[in-house]
Protein backbone atom coordinates (compact mmCIF):
# COMPACT_ATOMS: atom_id res chain seq x y z
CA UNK A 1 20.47 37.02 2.52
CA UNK A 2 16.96 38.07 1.42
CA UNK A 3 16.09 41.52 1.86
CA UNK A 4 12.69 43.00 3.28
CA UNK A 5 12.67 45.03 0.19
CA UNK A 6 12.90 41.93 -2.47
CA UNK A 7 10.37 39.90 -0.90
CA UNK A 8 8.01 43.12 -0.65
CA UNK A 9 8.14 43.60 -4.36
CA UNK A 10 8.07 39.49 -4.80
CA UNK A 11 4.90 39.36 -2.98
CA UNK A 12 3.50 42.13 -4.51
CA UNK A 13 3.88 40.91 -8.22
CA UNK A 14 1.77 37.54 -6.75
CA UNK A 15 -1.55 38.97 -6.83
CA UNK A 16 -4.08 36.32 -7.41
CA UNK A 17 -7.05 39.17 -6.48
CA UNK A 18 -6.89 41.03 -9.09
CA UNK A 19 -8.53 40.26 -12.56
CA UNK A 20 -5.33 40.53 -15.04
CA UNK A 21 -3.86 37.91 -17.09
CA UNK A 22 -0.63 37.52 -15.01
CA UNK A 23 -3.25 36.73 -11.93
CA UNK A 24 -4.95 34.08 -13.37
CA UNK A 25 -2.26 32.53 -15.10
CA UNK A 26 -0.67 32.61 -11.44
CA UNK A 27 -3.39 31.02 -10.16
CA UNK A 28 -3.45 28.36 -12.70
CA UNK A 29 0.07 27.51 -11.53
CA UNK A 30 -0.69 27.56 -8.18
CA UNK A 31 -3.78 25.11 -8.84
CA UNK A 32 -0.86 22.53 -10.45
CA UNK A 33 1.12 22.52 -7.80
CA UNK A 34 -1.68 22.08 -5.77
CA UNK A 35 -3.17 19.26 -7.61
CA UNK A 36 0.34 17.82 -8.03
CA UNK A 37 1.08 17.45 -4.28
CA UNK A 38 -2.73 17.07 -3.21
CA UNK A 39 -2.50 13.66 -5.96
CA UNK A 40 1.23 12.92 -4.74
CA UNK A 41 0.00 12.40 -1.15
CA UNK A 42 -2.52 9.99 -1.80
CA UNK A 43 -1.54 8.18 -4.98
CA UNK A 44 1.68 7.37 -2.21
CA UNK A 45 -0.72 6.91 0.96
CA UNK A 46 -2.83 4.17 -0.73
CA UNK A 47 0.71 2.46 -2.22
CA UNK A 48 1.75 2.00 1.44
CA UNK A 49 -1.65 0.82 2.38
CA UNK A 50 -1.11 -1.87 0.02
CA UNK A 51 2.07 -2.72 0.74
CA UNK A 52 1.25 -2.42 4.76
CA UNK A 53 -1.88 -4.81 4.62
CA UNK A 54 0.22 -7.02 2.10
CA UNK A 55 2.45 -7.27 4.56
CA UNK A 56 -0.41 -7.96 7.79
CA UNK A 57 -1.65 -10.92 6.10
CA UNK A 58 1.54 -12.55 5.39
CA UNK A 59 2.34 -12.16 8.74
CA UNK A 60 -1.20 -13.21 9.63
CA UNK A 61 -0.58 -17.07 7.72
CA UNK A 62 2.67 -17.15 9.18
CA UNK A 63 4.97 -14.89 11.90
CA UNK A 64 7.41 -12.38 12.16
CA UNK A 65 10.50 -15.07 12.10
CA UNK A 66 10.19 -18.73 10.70
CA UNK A 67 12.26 -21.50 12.30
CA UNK A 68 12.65 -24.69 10.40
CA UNK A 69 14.13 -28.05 10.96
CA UNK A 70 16.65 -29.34 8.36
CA UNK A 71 15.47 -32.85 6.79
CA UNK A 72 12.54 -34.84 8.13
CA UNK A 73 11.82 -31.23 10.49
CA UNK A 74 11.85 -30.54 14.28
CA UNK A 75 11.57 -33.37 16.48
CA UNK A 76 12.51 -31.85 19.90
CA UNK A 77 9.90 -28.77 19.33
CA UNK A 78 8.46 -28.80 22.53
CA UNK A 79 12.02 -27.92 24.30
CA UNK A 80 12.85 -25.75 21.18
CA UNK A 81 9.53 -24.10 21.54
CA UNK A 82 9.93 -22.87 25.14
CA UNK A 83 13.80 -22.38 24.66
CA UNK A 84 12.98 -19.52 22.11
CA UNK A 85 9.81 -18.46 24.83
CA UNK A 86 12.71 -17.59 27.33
CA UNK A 87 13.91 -14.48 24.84
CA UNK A 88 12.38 -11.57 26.15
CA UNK A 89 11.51 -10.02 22.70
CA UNK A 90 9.84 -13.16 21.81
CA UNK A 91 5.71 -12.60 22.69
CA UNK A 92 4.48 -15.79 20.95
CA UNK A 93 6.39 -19.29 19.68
CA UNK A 94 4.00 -21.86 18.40
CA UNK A 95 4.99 -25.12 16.50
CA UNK A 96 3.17 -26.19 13.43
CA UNK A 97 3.35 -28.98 10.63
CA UNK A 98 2.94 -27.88 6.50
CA UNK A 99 2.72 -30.07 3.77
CA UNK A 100 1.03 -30.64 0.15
CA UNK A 101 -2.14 -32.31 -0.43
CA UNK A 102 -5.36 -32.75 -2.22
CA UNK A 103 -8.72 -32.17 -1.30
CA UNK A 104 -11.83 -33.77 -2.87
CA UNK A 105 -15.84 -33.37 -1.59
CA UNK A 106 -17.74 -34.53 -4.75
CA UNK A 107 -16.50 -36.63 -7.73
CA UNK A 108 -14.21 -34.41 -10.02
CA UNK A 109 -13.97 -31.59 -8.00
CA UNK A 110 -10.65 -31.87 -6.43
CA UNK A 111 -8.08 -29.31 -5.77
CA UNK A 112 -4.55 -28.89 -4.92
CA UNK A 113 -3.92 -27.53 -1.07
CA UNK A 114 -1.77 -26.48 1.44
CA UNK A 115 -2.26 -28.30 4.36
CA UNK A 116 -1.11 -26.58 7.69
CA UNK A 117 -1.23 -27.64 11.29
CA UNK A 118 -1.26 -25.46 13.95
CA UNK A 119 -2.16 -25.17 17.78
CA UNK A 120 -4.94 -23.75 18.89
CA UNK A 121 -3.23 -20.47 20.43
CA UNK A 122 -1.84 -19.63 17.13
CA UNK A 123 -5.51 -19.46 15.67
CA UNK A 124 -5.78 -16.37 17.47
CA UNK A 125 -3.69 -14.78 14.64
CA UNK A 126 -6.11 -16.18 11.97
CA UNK A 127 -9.18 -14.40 13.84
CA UNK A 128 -7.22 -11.27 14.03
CA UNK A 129 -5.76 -10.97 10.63
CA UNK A 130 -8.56 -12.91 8.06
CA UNK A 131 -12.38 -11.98 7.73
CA UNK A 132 -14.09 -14.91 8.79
CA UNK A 133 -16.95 -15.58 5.44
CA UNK A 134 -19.14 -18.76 7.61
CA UNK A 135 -19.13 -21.15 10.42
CA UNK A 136 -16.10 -20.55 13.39
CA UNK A 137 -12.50 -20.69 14.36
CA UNK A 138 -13.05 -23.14 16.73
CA UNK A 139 -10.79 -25.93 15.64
CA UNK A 140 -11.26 -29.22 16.72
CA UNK A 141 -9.67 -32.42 16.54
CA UNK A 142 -11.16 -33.80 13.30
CA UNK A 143 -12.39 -30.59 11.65
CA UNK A 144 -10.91 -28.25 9.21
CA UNK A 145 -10.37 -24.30 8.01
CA UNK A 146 -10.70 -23.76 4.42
CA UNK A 147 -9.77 -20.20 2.42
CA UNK A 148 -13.00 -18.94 0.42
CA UNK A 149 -11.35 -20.12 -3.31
CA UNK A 150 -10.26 -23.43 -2.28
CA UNK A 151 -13.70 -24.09 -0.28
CA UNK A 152 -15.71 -22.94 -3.61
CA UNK A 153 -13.28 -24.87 -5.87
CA UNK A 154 -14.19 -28.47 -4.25
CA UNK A 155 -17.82 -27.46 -3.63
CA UNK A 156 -16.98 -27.10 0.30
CA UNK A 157 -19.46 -26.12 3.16
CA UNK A 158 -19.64 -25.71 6.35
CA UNK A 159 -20.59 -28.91 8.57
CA UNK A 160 -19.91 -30.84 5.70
CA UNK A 161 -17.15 -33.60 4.81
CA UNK A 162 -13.94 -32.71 2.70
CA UNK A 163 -11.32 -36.15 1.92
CA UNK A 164 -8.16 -34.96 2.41
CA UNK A 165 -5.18 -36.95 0.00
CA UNK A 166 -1.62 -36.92 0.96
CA UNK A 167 1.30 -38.79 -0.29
CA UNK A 168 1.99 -41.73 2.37
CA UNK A 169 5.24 -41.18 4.65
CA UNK A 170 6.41 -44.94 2.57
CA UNK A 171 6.85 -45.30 -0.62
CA UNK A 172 5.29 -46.90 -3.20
CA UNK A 173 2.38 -47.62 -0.68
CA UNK A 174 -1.33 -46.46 -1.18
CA UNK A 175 -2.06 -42.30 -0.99
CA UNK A 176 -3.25 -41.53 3.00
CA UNK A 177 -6.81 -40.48 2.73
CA UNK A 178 -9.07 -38.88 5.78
CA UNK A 179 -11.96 -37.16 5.88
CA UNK A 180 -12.09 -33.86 7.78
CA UNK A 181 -15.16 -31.60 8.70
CA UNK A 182 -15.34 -28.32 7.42
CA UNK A 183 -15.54 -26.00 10.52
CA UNK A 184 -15.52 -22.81 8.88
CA UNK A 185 -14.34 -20.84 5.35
CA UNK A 186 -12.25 -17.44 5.78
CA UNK A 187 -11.08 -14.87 3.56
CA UNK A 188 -7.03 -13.95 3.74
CA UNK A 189 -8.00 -11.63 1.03
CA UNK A 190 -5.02 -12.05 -0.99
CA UNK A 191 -5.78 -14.74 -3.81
CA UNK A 192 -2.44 -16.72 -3.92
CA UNK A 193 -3.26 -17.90 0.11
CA UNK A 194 -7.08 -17.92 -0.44
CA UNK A 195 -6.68 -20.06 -3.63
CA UNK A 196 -4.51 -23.34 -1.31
CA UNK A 197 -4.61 -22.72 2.56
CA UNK A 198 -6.54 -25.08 4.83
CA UNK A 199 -5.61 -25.75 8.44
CA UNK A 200 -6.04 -28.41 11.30
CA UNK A 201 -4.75 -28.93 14.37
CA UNK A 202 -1.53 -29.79 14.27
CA UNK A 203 -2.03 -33.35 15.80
CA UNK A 204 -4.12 -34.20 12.65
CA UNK A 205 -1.67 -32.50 10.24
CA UNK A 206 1.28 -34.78 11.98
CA UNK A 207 -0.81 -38.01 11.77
CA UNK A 208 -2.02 -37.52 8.23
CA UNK A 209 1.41 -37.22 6.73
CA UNK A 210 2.92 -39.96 8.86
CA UNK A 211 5.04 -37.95 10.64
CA UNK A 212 4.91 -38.96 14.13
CA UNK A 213 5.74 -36.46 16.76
CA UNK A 214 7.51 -33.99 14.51
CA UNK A 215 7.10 -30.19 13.69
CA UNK A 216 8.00 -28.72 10.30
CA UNK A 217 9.09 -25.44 11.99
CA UNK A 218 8.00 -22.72 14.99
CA UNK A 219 6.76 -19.52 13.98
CA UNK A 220 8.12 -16.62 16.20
CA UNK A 221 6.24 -13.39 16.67
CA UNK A 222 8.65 -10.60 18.10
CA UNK A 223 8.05 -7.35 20.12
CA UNK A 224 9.64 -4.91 17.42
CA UNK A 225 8.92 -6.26 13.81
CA UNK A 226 11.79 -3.61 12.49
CA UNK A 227 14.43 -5.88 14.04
CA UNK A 228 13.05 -9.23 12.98
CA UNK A 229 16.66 -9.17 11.28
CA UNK A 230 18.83 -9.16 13.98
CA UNK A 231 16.27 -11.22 16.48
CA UNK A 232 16.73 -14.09 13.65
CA UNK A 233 20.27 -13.96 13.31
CA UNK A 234 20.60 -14.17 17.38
CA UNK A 235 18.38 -17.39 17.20
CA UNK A 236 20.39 -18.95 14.52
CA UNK A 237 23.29 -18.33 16.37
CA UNK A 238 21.93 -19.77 18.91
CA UNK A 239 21.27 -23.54 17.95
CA UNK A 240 24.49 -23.16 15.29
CA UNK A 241 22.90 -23.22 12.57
CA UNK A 242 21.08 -25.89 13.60
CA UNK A 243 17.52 -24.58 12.41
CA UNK A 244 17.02 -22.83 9.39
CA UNK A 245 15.78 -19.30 10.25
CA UNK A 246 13.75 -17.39 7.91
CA UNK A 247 12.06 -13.91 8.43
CA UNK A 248 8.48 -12.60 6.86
CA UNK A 249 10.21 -10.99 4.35
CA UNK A 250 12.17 -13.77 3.35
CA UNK A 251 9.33 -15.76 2.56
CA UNK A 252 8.14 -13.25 0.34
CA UNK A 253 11.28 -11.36 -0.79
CA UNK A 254 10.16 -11.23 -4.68
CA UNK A 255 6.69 -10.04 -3.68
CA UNK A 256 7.65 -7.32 -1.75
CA UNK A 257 10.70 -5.97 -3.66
CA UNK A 258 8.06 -6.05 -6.82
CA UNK A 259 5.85 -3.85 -4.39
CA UNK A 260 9.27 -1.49 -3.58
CA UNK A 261 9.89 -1.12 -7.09
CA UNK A 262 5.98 -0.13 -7.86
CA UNK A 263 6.06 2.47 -5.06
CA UNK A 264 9.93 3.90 -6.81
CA UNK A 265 8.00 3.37 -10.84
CA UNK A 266 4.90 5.39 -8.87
CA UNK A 267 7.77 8.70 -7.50
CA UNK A 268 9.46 8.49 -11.03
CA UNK A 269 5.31 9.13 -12.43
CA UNK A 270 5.02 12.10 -10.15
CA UNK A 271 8.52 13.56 -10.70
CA UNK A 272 7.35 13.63 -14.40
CA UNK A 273 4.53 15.40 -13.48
CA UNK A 274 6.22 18.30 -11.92
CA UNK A 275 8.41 18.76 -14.23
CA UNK A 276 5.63 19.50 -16.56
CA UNK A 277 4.42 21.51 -14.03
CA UNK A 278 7.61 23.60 -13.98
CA UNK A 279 6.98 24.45 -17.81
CA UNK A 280 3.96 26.16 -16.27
CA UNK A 281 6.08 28.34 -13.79
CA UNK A 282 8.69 28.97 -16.36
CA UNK A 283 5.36 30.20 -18.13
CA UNK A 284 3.90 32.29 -15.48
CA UNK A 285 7.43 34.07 -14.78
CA UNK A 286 7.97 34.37 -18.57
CA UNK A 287 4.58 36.73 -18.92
CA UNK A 288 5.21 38.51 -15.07
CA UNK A 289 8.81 39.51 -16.79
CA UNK A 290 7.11 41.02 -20.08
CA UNK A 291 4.46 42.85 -18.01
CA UNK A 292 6.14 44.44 -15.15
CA UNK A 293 9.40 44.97 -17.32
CA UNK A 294 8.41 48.70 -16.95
CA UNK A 295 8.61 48.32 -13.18
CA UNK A 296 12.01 46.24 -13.43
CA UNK A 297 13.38 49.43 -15.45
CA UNK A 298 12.51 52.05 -13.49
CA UNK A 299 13.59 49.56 -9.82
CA UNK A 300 17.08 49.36 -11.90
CA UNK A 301 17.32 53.11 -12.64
CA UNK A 302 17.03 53.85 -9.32
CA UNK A 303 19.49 51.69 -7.41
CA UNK A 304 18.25 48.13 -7.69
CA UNK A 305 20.72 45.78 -8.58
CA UNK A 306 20.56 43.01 -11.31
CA UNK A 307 20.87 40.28 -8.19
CA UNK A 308 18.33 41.86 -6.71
CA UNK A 309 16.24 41.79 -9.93
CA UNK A 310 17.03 37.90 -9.83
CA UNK A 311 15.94 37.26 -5.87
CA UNK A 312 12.33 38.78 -6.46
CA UNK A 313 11.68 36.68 -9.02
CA UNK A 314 13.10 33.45 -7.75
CA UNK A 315 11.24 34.14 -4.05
CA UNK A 316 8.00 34.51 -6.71
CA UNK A 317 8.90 31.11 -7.67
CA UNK A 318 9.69 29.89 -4.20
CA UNK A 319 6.55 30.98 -2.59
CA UNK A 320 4.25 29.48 -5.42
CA UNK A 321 6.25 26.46 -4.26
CA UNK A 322 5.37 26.76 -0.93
CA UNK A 323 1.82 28.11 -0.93
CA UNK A 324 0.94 25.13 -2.98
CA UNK A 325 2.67 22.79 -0.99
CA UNK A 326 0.93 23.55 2.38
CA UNK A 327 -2.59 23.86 0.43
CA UNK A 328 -1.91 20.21 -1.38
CA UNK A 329 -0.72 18.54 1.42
CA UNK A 330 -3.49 19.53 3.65
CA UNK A 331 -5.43 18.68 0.87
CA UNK A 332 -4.04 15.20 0.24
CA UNK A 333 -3.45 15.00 4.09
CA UNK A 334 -7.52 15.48 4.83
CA UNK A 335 -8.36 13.56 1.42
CA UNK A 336 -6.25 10.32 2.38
CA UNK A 337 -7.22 10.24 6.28
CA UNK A 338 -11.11 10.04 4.93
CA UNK A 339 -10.71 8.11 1.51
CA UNK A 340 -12.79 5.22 2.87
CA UNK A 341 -15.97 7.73 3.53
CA UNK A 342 -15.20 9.41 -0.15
CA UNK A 343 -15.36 6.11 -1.43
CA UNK A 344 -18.55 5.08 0.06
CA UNK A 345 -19.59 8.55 -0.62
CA UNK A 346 -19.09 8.33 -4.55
CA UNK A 347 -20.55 4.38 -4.34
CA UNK A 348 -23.79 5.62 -3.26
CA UNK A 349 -23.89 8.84 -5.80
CA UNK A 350 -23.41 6.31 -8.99
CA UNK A 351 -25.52 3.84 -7.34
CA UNK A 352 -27.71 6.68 -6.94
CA UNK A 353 -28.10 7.37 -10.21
CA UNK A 354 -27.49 3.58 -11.54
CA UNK A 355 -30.88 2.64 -10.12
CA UNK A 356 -32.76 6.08 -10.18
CA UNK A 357 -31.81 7.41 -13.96
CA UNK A 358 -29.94 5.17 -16.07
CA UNK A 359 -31.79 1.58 -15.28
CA UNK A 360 -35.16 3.28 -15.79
CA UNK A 361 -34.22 4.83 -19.19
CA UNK A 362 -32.55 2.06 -20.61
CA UNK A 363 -35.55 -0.16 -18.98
CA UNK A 364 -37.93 2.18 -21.03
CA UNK A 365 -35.94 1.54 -24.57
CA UNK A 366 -35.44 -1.87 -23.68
CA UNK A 367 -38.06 -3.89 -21.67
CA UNK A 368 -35.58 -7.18 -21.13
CA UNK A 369 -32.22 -5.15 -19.85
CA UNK A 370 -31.18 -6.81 -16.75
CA UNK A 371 -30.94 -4.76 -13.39
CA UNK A 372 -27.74 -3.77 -12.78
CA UNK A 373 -25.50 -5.30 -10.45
CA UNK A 374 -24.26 -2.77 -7.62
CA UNK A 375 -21.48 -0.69 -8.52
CA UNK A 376 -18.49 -0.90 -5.76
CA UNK A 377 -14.83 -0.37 -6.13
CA UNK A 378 -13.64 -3.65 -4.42
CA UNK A 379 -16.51 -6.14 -4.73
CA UNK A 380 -17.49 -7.39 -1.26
CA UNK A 381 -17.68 -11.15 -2.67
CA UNK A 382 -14.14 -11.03 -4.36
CA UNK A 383 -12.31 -8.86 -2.20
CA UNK A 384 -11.62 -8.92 1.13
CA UNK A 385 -10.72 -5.24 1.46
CA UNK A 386 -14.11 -2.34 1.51
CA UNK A 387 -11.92 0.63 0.66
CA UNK A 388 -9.00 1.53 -0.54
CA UNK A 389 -6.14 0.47 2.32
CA UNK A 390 -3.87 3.92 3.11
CA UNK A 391 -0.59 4.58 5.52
CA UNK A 392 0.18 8.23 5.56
CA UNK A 393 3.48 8.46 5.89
CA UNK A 394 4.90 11.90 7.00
CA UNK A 395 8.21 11.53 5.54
CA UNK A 396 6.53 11.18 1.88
CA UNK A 397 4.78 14.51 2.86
CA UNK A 398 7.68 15.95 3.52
CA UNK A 399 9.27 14.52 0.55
CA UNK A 400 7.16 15.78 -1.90
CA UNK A 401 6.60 19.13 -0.28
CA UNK A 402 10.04 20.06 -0.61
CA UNK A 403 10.71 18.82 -4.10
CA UNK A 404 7.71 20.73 -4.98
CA UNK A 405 9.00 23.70 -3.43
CA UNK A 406 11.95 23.04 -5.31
CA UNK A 407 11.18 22.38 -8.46
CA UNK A 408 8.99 25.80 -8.35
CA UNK A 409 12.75 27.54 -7.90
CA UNK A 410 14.17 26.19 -10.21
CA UNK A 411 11.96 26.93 -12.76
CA UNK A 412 12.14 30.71 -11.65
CA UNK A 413 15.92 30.74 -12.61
CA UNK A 414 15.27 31.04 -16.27
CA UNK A 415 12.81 34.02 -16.31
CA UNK A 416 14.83 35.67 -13.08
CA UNK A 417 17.69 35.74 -14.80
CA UNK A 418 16.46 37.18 -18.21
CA UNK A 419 14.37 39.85 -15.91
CA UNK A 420 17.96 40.70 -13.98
CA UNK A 421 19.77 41.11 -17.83
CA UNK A 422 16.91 43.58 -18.86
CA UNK A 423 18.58 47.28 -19.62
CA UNK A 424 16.19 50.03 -18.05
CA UNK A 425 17.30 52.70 -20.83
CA UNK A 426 16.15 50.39 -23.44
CA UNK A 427 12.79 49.26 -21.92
CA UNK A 428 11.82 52.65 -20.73
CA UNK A 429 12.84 54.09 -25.02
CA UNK A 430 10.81 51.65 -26.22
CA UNK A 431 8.01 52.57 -23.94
């Protein structure tokens, strides 16, 4: 039970108006935690952005829940197709055809692809989920999507011809070659998609390879994506195992547990930090004990007990903890809600003074220096993001406010307890 009395005297010994040592070096501990949290909160904020848009255009290329045919693929997907459509979590259930391929515009310039075929209402999810760099996303029979590498890799434009090479459905016969027009070039904005994926319509994907009227699987898209577990398991059951039933983050379960671990590697960082923060505290209690030691003697000589002695000084500790916790989260809170304006703020500042002050002088000592390109965190013809992608999650806020606030206790223990062992007859002889 804290008394009125203790956290009196606490707050009174935190006094960061006046102009004495133990203020300022108060202060200075304050600022840490402030920092420490502020820094926490983003740093964590732009890890879940990542991870979140990571995550958008996977599901983007593909859907929340993959079904795919064992052997040669799905021959009955038309009655598979609307079988899954009668689930009332399922919102979308489109068929489509993948396989590997070449593609080849002028002489050497060929490149490795991934050819997919889908139906038109599942390019809805491609104008929704990729930046679109030239020409459309109207698909027609004949034409053909390319990602931004793959298009620059074989020298691909819009409106003009790509050969498509696949391996034909017989062996030993000659390699299937068509020629497709390029209808338009997007940007997935993740390099591993953007360096392979083209798409048709499925009928040209299924008569390129040979297949006939087959579907390599049905991608699902589901009303709550936190149960895409269970909502596969319940169509597996449901054809016995008959389909092969995969979920987003099966197809990418490597990526995303790398992505896990970074965000764990990033809390270890930050746990670090506060603990070097806590040296600070341990500090800033340290030199409150030496100067108000005078005070503690004369509280003990009157009546106050050694526990008491030991609450002031840990509810010192506490509400550094706390006031820098609600200042660095609101901080980090306001700082991570407009990052994309601060960046664009500080893009135009150094650009500022890129093409006002520092092209000019070096322009003056050196007549041939080239003009310098424009400076911008995520390069707008390399990435597909502008700003730095954030998810403020409260629970991290929370997180990190509390182990703040605790870490600031516990690093009051050490000086509370040598304050509450001081021996007033000593201290007030020696004084």
């Amino acid at each position: 039970m804290i008394k009125l009395s203790n956290l009196f005297i606490a707050l009174r010994y935190i006094n960061f108006s006046s102009r004495d040592t133990i203020a300022k070096i108060s202060f200075i501990s304050l600022l840490s935690i402030v920092v420490g949290v502020g820094t926490s909160i983003v740093v964590l904020s732009i890890t879940n952005g990542f991870r979140e848009d990571l995550k958008n255009k996977m599901i983007g290329k593909d859907a929340h829940i993959v079904v795919i045919g064992r052997g040669l693929g799905i021959g009955n997907y038309d009655a598979v197709t609307r079988d899954l459509k009668q689930f009332p979590w399922v919102l979308e259930a489109e068929p489509y055809y993948q396989g590997q391929g070449l593609l080849r515009q002028y002489g050497d310039l060929i490149q490795g692809a991934l050819i997919t075929g889908i139906t038109t209402n599942a390019l809805k999810r491609y104008r929704e989920n990729f930046k679109l760099l030239y020409g459309s996303y109207d698909l027609k029979k004949g034409e053909i999507l390319l990602a931004e590498t793959l298009a620059y890799n074989v020298g691909a434009s819009v409106g003009r011809e790509v050969e498509v090479i696949v391996k034909p459905p017989i062996e030993g016969a000659l390699p299937v070659i068509r020629r497709f027009k390029v209808k338009g070039i997007f940007s997935t904005g993740y390099g591993d998609f953007d360096s392979v994926l083209s798409v048709v319509l499925l009928d040209d994907a299924q008569k390129l390879f040979g297949v006939g009227n087959i579907a390599y699987g049905i991608n699902v898209m589901v009303d709550n994506i936190d149960k895409v577990k269970y909502y596969a398991s319940v169509i597996f059951n449901r054809y016995g195992g008959l389909f092969i039933v995969y979920t987003w983050q099966d197809l990418k379960r490597n990526l995303f547990e790398a992505m896990y671990n970074q965000k764990t590697v990033m809390m270890l960082i930050l746990f670090l930090f506060f603990v070097v923060v806590s040296f600070g505290i341990i500090g800033t209690m340290m030199s409150m004990t030496l100067d108000k030691k005078s005070e503690i003697a004369i509280l003990k000589a009157i009546g106050l007990r050694s526990r008491d002695v030991l609450q002031i000084f840990v509810i010192d500790g506490v509400v550094l903890g706390l006031l820098g916790s609600i200042v660095g989260s609101a901080i980090g809170i306001i700082i991570t809600v407009n990052l994309e304006t601060i960046t664009f703020a500080i893009e135009d500042f150094v650009n500022f003074l890129l093409y006002n002050y520092s092209y000019p002088i070096a322009k003056f000592f050196n007549p041939k220096v080239i003009y310098p390109e424009k400076f911008e965190f995520f390069k707008s013809n390399v990435y597909y993001i502008k700003s730095f992608p954030t998810k403020l999650e409260f629970t991290d806020v929370f997180f990190v406010s509390v182990f703040a606030t605790f870490v600031s206790a516990i690093a009051a223990i050490v000086p509370a307890l040598r304050a509450s062992n001081m021996k007033p007859a000593e201290i007030l002889r020696n004084d």
